[in-house]
Each structure stands twice: as C-alpha cells, then as structure tokens.
C-alpha atoms as a PDB file:
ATOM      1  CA  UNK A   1     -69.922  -0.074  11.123  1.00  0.00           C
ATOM      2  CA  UNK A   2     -66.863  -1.663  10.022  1.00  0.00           C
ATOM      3  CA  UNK A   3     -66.102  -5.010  12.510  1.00  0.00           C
ATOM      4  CA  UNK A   4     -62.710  -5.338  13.794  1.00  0.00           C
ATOM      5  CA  UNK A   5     -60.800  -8.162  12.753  1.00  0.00           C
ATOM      6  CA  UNK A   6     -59.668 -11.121  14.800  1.00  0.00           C
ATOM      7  CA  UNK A   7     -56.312 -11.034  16.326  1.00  0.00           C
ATOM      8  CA  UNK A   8     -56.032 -14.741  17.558  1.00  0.00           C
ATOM      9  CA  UNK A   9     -56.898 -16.239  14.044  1.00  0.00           C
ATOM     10  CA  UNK A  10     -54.258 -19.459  13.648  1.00  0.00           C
ATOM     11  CA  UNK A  11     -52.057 -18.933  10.556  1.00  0.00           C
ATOM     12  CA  UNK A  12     -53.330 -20.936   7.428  1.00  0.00           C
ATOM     13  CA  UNK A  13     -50.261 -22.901   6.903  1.00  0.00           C
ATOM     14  CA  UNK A  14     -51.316 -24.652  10.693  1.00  0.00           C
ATOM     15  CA  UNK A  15     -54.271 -25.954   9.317  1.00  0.00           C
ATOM     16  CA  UNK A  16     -53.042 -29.610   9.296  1.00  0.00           C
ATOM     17  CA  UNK A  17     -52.556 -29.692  13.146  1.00  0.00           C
ATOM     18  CA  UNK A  18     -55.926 -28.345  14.435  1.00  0.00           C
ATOM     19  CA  UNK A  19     -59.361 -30.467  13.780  1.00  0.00           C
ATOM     20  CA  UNK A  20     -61.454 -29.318  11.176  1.00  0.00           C
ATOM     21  CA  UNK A  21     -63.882 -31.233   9.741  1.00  0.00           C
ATOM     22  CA  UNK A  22     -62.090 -31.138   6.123  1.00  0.00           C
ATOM     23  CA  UNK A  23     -58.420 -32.793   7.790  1.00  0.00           C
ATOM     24  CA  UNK A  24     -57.817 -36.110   7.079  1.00  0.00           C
ATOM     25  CA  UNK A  25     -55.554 -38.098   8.373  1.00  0.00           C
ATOM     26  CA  UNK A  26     -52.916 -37.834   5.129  1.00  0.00           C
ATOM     27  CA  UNK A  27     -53.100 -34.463   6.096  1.00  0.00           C
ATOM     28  CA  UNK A  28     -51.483 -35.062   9.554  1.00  0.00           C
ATOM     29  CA  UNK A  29     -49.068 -37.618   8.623  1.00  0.00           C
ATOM     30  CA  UNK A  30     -48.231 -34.984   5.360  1.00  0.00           C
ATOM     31  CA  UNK A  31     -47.315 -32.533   8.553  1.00  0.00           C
ATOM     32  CA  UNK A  32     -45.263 -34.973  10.516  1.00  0.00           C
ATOM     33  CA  UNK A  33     -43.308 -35.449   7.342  1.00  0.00           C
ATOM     34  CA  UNK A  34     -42.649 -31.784   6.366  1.00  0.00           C
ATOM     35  CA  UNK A  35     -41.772 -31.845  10.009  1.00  0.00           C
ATOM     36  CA  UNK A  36     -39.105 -34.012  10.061  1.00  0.00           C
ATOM     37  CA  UNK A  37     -37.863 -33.622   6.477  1.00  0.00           C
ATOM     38  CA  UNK A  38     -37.070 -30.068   7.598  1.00  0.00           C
ATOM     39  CA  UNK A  39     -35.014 -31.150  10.815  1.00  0.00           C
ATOM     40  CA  UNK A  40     -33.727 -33.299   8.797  1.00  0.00           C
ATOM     41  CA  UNK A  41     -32.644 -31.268   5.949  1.00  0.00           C
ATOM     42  CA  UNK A  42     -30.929 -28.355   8.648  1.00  0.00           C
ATOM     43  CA  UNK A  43     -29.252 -30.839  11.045  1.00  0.00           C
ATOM     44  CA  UNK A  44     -28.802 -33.817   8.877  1.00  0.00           C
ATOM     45  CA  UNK A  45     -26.971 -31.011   6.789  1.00  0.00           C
ATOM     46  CA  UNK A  46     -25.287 -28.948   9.705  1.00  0.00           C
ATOM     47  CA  UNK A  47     -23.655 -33.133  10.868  1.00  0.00           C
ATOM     48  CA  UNK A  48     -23.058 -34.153   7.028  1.00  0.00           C
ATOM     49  CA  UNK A  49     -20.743 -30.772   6.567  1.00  0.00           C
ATOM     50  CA  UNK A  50     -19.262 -31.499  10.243  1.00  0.00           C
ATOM     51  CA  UNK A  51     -18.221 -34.651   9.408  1.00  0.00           C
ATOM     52  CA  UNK A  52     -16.986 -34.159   6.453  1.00  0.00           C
ATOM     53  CA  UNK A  53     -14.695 -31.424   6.950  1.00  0.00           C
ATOM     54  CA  UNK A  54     -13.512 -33.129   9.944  1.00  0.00           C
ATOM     55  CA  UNK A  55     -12.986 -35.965   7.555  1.00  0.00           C
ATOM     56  CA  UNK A  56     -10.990 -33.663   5.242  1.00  0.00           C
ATOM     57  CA  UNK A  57      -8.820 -32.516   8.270  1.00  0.00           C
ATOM     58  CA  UNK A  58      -8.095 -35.939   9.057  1.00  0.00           C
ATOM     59  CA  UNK A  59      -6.890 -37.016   5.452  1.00  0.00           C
ATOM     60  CA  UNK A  60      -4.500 -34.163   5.412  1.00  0.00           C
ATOM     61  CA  UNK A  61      -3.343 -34.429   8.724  1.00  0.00           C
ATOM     62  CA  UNK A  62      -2.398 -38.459   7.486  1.00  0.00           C
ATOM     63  CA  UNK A  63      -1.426 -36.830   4.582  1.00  0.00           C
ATOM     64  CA  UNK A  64       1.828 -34.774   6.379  1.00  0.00           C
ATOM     65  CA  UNK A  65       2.378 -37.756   8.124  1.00  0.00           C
ATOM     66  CA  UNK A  66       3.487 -39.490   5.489  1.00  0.00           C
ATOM     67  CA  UNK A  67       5.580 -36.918   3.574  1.00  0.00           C
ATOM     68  CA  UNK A  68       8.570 -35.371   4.667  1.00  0.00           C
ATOM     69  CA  UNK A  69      10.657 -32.390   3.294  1.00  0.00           C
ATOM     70  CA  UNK A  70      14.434 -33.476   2.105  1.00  0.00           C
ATOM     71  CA  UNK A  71      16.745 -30.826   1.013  1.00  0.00           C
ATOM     72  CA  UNK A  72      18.076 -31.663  -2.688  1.00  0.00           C
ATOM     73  CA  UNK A  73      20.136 -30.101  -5.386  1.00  0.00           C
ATOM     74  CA  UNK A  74      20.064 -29.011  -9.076  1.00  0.00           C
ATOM     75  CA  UNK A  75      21.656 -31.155 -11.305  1.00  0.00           C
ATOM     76  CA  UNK A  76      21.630 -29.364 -14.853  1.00  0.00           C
ATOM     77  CA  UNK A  77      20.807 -25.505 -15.296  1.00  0.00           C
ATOM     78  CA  UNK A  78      17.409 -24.717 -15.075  1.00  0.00           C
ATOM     79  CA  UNK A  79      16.959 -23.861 -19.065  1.00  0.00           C
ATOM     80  CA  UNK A  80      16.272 -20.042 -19.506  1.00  0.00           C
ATOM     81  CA  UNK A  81      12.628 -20.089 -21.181  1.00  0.00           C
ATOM     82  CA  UNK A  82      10.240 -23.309 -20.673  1.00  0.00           C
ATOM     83  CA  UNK A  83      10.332 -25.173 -24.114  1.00  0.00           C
ATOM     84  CA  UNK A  84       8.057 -24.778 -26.480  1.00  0.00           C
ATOM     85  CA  UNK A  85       4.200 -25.919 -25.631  1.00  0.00           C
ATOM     86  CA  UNK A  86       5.109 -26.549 -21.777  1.00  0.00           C
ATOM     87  CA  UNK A  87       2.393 -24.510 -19.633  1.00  0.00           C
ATOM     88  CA  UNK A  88       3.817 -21.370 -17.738  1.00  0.00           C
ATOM     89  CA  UNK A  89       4.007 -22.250 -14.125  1.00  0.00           C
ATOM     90  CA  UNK A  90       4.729 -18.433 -12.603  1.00  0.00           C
ATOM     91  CA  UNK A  91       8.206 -18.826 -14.573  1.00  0.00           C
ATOM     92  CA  UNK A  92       9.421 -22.216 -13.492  1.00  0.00           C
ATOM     93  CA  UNK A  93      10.288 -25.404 -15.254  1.00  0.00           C
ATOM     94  CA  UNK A  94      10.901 -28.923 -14.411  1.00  0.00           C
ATOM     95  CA  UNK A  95      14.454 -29.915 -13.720  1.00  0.00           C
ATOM     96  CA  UNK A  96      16.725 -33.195 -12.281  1.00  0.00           C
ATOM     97  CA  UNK A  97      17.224 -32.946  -8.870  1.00  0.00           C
ATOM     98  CA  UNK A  98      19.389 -35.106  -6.548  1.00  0.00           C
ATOM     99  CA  UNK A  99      18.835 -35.756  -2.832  1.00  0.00           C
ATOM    100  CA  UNK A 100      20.142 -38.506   0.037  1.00  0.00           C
ATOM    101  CA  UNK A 101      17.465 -40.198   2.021  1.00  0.00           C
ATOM    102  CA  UNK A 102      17.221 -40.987   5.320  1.00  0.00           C
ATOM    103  CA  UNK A 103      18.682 -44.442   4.380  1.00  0.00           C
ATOM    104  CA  UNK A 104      21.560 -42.914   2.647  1.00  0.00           C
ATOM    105  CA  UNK A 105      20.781 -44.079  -0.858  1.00  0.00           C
ATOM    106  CA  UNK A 106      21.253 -41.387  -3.182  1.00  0.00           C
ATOM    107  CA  UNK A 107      17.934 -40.569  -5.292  1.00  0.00           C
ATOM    108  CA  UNK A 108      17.005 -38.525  -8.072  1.00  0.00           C
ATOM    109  CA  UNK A 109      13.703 -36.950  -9.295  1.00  0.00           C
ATOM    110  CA  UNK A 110      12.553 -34.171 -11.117  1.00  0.00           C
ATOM    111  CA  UNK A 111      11.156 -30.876  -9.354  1.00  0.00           C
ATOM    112  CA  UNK A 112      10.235 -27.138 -10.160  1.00  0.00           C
ATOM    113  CA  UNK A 113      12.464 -24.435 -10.463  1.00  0.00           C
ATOM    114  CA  UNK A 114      12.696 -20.635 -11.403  1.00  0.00           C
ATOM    115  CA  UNK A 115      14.477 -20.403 -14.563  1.00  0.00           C
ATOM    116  CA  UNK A 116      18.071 -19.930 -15.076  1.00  0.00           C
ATOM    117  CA  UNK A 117      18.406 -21.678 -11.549  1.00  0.00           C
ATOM    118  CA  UNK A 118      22.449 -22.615 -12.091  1.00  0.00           C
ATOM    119  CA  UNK A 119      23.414 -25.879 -11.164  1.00  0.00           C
ATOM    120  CA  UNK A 120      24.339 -26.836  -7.582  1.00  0.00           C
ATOM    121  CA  UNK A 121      21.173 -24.432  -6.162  1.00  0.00           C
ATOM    122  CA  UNK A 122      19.913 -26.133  -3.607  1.00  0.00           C
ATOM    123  CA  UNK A 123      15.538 -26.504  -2.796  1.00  0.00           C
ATOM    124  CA  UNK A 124      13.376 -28.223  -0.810  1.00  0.00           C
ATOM    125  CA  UNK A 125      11.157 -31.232  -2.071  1.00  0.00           C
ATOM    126  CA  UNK A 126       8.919 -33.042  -0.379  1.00  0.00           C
ATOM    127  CA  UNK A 127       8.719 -37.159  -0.665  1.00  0.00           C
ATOM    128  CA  UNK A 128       6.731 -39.952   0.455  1.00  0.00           C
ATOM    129  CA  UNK A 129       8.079 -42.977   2.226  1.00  0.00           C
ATOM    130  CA  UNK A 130       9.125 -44.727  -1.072  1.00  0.00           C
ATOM    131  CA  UNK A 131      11.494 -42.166  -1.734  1.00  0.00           C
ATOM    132  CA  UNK A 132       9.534 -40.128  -4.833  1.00  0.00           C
ATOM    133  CA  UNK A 133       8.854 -36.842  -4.914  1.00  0.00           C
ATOM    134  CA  UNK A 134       5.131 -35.608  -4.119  1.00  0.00           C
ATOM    135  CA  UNK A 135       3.578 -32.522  -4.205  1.00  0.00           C
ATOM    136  CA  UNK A 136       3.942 -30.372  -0.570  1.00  0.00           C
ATOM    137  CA  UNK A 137       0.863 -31.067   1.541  1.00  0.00           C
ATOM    138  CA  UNK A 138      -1.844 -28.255   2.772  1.00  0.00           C
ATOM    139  CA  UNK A 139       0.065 -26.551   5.645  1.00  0.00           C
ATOM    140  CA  UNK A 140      -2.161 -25.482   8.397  1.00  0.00           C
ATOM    141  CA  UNK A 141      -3.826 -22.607   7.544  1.00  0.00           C
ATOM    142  CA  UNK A 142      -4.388 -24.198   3.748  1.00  0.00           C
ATOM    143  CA  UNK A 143      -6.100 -27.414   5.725  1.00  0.00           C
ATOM    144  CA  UNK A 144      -7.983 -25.531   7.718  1.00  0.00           C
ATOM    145  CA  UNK A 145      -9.644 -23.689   4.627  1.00  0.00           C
ATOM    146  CA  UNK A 146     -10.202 -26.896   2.636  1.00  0.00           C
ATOM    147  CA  UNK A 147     -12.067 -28.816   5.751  1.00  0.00           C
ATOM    148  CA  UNK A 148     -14.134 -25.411   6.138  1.00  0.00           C
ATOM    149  CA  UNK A 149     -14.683 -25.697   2.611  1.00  0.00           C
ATOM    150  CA  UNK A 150     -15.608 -29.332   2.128  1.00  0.00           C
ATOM    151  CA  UNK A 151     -17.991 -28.955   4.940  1.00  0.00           C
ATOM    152  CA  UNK A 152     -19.914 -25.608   3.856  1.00  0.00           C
ATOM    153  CA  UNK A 153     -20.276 -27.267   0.175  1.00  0.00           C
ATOM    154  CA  UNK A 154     -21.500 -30.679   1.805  1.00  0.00           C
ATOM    155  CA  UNK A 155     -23.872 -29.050   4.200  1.00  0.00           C
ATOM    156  CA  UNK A 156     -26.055 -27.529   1.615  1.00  0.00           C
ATOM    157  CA  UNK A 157     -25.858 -30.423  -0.665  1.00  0.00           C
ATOM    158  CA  UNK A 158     -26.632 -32.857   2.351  1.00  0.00           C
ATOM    159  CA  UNK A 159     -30.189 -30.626   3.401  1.00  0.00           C
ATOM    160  CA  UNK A 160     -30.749 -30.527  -0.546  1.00  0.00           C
ATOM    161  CA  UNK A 161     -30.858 -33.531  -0.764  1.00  0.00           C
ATOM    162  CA  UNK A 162     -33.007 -34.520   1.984  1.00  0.00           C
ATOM    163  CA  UNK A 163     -35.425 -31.892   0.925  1.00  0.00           C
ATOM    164  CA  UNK A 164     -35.778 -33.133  -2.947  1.00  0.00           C
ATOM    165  CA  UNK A 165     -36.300 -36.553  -1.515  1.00  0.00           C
ATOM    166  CA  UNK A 166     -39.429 -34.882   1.024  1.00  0.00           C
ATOM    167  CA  UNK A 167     -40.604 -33.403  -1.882  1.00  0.00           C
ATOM    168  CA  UNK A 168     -41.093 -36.670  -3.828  1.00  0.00           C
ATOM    169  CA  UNK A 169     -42.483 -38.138  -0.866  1.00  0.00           C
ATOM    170  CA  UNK A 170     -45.256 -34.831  -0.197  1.00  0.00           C
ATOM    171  CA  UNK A 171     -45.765 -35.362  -4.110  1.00  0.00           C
ATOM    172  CA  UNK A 172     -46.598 -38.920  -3.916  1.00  0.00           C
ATOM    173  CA  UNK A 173     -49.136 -38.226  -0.851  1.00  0.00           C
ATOM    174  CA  UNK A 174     -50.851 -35.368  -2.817  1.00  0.00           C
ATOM    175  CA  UNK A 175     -51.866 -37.957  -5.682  1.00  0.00           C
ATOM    176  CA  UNK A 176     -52.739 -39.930  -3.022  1.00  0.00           C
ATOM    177  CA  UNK A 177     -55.051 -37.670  -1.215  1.00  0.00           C
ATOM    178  CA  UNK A 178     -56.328 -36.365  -4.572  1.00  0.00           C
ATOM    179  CA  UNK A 179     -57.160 -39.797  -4.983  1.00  0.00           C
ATOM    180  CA  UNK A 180     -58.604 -40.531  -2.283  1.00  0.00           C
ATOM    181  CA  UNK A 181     -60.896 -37.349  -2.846  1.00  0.00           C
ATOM    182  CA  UNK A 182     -62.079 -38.495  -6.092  1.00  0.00           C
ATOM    183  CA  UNK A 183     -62.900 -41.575  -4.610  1.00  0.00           C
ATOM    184  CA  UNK A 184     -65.541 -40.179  -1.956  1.00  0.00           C
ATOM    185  CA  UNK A 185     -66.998 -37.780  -4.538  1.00  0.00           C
ATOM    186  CA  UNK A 186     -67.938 -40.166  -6.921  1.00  0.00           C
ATOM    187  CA  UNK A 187     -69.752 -42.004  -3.470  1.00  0.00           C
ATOM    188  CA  UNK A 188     -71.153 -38.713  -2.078  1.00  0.00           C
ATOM    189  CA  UNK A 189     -71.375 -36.768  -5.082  1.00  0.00           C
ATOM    190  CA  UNK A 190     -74.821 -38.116  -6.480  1.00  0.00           C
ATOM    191  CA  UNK A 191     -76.703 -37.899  -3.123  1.00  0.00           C
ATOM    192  CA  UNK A 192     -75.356 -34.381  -2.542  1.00  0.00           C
ATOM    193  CA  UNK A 193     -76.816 -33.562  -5.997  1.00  0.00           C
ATOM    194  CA  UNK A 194     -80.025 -34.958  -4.988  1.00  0.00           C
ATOM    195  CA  UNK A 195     -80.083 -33.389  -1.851  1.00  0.00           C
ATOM    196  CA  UNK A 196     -79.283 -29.536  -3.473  1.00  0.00           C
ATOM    197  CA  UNK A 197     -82.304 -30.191  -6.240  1.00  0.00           C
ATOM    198  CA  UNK A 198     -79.564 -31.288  -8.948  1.00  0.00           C
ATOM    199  CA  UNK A 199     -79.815 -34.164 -11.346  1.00  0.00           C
ATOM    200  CA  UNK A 200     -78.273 -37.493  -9.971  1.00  0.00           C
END
C-alpha cells in the first residue's frame, strides 16, 4: 500500500532557518544576508529611482527658471536648401536672428528656421540670463516623462547593483564554508573510517 505523502513538509530552500544537525552557523548568517540583500535590492531600488527622478524634476524645473522665451526676428532669408554636408533638421537651417532684451540692448544670435523663411519673419527663441540663445527646456508633460524615465532606468540598476554585490558576498561565504568543511573532514574523516571498518 502506497503511503500518503506529507503535507506539512517545510520547503527546502527554508532549510537555513530551522535546526538540523547539518546547519551551521554560516548558514544562518548566509540567510540573514540573502535576507537583507533582497530588501535591499527592491526598496533600496524602488528610493534610488524615487529620488532620482525627483532629482530630474527638480533640475528642469531650475532649468525653466532660468530661461525665458524672447520674441526675435529674421535677419537674412532663410537660404532655400541647407548647404552642402549640413545635417537635415525636418527642413530647417540655421539663420541670424535679432531680438531686444529685457534691458533694451539689442542682441543677435543664430536660431532654426524652415527654409525660405523671408526676412523680417518673426520666432520665438529661448535665452538664458546672459542674453544667448539656449535650447527650449522640457515643458511639462516632456519633464514629467524624463523624471519617470530616469527613475525606472535607476531603479533596476540601483537593486542590480545591490544584488551583484550580495552575490560576491554569498560567494565569498561559500569558500568559506567549503572551507571550513574540509577542515573538519580531514579531523573527523580518519576516525569515521575507522569506525565504518575502512582504512585510516
């Protein structure tokens, strides 16, 4: 007759936590470790993406702070076809703009422009406090995608990171134990010969 098997039998990978004669006690602190390493790894992770895409959010938020949109004008014709080697930038070229600040000097810079823009077309550039012409900054919904993006590549990196490092440190304890082991059988391992009829 076929026995049934047991139902409360503790899973083998919780063998490190309950006493048994063949623990040590680099087993335990091996458990502790994996333990933590793994809280670690999925909250240290979960903060280290937080943060940083907070961080990002900040940055660009400083970022608009410090640039402001001034309304300028063409100063030449935008040329017809980009010259030769200049990358295609959806069909616009660089061109001489002029613009007052807020101090009244007059300033000029160089911008983007559709071609065959005539002069005297107005656009919109953006410029720091110094007066030169920066690129636009990440409106809201654009900031709000880069800070979700810097913190989902962060978190994983952050908890892979952690676990590599848990990894060297379980590795390290294995030679240990391993060592350790080799080290009692070469004390227990004649007398258990003797005792089992073997050769010492």
């Amino acid at each position: 007759m076929t026995g049934t098997p047991s139902t409360n039998a503790t899973p083998a990978w919780l063998w490190r936590w309950r006493p048994n004669p063949v623990r040590r006690h680099s087993d335990v602190v091996e458990a502790w470790i994996v333990s933590v390493i793994w809280a670690l790894a999925l909250f240290g992770g979960v903060l280290a993406g937080v943060v940083a895409a907070h961080g990002t959010d900040s940055a660009l938020t400083d970022r608009r702070a410090q640039v402001h949109p001034v309304s300028a004008v063409l100063t030449d014709d935008a040329a017809r076809t980009p010259p030769a080697g200049a990358d295609n930038d959806n069909g616009r070229v660089w061109v001489t703009v002029r613009w007052t600040g807020a101090d009244g000097a007059v300033h000029t810079g160089l911008a983007k422009i559709f071609q065959g823009a005539p002069v005297g077309t107005r656009l919109t550039v953006w410029t720091d406090r110094a007066g030169r012409i920066v690129s636009p900054p990440a409106d809201g919904t654009e900031a709000t995608l880069q800070a979700v993006l810097t913190g989902a590549l962060v978190a994983p990196l952050t908890g892979a990171t952690v676990w590599a490092g848990g990894r060297l440190i379980r590795s390290r304890l294995l030679r240990r134990r391993l060592a350790e082991w080799d080290e009692e059988w070469k004390r227990i391992g004649p007398e258990w010969r003797n005792l089992s009829g073997g050769q010492g």
